[in-house]
C-alpha atoms as a PDB file:
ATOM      1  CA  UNK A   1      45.231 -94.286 -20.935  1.00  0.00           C
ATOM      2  CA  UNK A   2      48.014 -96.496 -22.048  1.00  0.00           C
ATOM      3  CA  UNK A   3      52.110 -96.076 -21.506  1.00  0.00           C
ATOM      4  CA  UNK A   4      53.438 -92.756 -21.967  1.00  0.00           C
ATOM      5  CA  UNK A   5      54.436 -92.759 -25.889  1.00  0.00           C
ATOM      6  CA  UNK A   6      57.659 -90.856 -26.800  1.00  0.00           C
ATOM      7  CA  UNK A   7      57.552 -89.350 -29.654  1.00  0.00           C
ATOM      8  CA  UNK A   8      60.114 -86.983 -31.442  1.00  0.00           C
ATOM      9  CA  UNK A   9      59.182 -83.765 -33.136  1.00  0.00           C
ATOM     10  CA  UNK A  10      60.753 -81.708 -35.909  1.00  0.00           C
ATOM     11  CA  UNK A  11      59.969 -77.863 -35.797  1.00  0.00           C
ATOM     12  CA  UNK A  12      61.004 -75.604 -38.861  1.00  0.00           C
ATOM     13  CA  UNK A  13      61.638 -72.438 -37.361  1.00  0.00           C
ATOM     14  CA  UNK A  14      59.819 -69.720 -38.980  1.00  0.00           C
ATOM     15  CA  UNK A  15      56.817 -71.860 -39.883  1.00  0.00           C
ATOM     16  CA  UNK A  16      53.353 -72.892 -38.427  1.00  0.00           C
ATOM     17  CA  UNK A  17      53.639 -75.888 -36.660  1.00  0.00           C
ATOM     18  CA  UNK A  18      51.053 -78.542 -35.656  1.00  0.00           C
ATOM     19  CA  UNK A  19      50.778 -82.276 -34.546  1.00  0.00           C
ATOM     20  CA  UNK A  20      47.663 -83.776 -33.139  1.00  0.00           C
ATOM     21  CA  UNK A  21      48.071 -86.914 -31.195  1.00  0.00           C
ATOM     22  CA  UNK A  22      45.121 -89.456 -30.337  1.00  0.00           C
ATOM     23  CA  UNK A  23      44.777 -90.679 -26.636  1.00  0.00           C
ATOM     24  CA  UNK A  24      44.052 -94.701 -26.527  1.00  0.00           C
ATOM     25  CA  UNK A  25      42.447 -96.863 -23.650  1.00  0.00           C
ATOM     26  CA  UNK A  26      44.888 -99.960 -22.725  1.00  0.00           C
ATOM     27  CA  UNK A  27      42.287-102.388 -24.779  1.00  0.00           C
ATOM     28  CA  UNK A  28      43.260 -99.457 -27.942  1.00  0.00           C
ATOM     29  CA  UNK A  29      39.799 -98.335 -27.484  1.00  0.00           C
ATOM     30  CA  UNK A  30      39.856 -93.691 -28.025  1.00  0.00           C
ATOM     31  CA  UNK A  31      39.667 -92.080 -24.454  1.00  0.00           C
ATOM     32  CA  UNK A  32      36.472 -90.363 -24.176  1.00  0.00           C
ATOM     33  CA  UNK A  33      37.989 -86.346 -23.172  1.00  0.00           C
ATOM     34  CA  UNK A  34      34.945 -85.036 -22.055  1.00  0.00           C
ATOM     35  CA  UNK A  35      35.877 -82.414 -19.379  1.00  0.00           C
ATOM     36  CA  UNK A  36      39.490 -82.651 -19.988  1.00  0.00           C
ATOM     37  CA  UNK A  37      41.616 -79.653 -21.107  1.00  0.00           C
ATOM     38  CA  UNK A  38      45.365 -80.160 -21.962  1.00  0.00           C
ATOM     39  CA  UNK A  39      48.878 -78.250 -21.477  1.00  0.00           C
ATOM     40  CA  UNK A  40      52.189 -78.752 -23.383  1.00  0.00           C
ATOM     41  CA  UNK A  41      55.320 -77.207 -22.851  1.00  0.00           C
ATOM     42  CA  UNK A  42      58.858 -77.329 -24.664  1.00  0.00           C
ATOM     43  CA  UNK A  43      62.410 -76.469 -22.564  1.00  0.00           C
ATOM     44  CA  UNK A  44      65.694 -76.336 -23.716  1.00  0.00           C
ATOM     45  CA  UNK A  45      66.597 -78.924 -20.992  1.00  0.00           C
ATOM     46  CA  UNK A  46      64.486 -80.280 -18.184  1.00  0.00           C
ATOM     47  CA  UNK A  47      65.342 -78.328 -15.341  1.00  0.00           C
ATOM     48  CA  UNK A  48      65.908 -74.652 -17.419  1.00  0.00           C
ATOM     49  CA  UNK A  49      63.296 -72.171 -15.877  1.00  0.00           C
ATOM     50  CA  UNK A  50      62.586 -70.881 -19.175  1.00  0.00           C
ATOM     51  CA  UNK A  51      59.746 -72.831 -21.751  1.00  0.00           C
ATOM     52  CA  UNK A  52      57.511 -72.318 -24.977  1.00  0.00           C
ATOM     53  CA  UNK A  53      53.984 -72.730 -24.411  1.00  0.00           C
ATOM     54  CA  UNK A  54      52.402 -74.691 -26.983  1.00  0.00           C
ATOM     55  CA  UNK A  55      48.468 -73.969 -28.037  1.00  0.00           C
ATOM     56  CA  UNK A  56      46.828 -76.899 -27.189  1.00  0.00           C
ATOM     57  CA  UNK A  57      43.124 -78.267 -28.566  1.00  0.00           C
ATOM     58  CA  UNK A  58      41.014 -81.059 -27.442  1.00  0.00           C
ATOM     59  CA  UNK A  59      38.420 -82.907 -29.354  1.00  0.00           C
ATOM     60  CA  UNK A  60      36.623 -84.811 -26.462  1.00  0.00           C
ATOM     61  CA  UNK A  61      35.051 -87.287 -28.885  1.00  0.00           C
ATOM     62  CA  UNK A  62      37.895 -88.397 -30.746  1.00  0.00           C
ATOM     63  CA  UNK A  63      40.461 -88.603 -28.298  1.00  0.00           C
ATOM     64  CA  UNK A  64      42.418 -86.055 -30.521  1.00  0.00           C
ATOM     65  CA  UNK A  65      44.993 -83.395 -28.874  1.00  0.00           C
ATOM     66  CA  UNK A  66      46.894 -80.787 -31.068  1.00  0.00           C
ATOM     67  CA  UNK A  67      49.583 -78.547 -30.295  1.00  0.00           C
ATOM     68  CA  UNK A  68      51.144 -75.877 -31.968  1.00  0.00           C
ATOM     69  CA  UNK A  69      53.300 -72.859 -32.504  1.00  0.00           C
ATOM     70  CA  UNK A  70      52.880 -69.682 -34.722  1.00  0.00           C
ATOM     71  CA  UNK A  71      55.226 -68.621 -37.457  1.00  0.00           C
ATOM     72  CA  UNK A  72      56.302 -66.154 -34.911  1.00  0.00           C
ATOM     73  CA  UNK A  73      56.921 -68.235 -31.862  1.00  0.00           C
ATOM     74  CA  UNK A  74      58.949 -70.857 -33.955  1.00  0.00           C
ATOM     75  CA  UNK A  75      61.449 -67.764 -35.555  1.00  0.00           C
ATOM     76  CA  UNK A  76      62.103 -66.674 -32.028  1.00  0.00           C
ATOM     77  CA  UNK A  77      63.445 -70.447 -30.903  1.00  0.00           C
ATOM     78  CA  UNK A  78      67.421 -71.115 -31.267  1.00  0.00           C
ATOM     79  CA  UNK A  79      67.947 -73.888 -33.855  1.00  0.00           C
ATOM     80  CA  UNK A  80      68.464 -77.227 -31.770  1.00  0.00           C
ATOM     81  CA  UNK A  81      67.267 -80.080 -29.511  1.00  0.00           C
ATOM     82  CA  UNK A  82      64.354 -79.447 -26.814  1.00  0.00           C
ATOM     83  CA  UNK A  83      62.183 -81.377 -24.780  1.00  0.00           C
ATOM     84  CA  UNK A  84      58.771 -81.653 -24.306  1.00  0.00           C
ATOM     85  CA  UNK A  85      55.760 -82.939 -23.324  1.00  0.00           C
ATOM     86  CA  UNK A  86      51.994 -82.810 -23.618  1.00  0.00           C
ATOM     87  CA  UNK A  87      49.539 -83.243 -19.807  1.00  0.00           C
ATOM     88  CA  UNK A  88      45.821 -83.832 -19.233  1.00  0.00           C
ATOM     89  CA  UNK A  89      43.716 -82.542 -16.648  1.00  0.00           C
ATOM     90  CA  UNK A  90      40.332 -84.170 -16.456  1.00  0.00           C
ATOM     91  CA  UNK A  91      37.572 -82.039 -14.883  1.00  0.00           C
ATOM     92  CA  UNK A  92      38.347 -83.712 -11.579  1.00  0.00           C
ATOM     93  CA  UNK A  93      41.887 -82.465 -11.376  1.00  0.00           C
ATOM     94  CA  UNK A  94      43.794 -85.500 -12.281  1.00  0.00           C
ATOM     95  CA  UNK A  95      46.614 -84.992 -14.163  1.00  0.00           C
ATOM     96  CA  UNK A  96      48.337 -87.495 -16.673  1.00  0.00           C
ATOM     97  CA  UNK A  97      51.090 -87.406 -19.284  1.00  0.00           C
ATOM     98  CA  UNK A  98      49.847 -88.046 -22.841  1.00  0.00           C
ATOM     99  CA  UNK A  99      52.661 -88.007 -24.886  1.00  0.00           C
ATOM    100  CA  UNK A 100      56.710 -86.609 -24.249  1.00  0.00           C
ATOM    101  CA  UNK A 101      59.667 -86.690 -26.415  1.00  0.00           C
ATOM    102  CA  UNK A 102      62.435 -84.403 -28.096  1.00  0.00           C
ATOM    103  CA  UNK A 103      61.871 -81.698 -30.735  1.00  0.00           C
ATOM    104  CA  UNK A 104      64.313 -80.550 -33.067  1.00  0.00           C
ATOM    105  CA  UNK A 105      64.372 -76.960 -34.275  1.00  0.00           C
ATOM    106  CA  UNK A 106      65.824 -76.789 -37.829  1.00  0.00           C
ATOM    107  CA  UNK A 107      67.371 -73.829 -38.666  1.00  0.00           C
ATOM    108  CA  UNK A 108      65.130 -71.739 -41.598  1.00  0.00           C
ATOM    109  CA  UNK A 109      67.571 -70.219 -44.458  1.00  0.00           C
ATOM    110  CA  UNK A 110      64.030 -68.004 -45.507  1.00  0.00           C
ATOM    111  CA  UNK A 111      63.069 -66.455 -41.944  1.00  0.00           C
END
């Protein structure tokens, strides 16, 4: 895997939210994720003890992650700026960073 991308998110609270990311080999090549199964988390800060827990899906043979959040778990979160980040663990127990960054919760006026 190449350097740890950040990339920011924008949540609409009260929605269904999704974003799939693709994991790349250093030459740009798509990771092969055979065996690997993935974790993402969101926190109001870095060190707050409290977090979301994103639903997380990997397509080994594309190198695709997604994450998201229901309807219901995106209405609960306080309009704002989070942080998060998205982890790999391959089938041998190495972990790795695949993508961090901030997300913004925008306030819904129909929630």
């Amino acid at each position: 895997m190449t350097a740890i991308p950040a990339i920011n998110l924008v949540i609409p609270q009260g929605t269904t939210f999704s974003e799939t990311f693709i994991s790349t080999e250093s030459d740009g090549s798509v990771t092969n994720l055979t065996g690997y199964t993935g974790t993402a988390k969101m926190k109001k800060w870095y060190g707050s003890s409290s977090s979301v827990t994103f639903s997380v899906s990997v397509t080994t043979s594309t190198g695709e992650v997604a994450i998201g959040l229901t309807p219901g778990q995106t209405l609960e979160l306080e309009p704002g700026r989070y942080y998060y980040d998205v982890r790999l663990q391959s089938s041998s127990g190495t972990v790795s960073k695949l993508v961090e960054g901030m997300a913004m919760v925008q306030a819904g006026i129909t929630t």
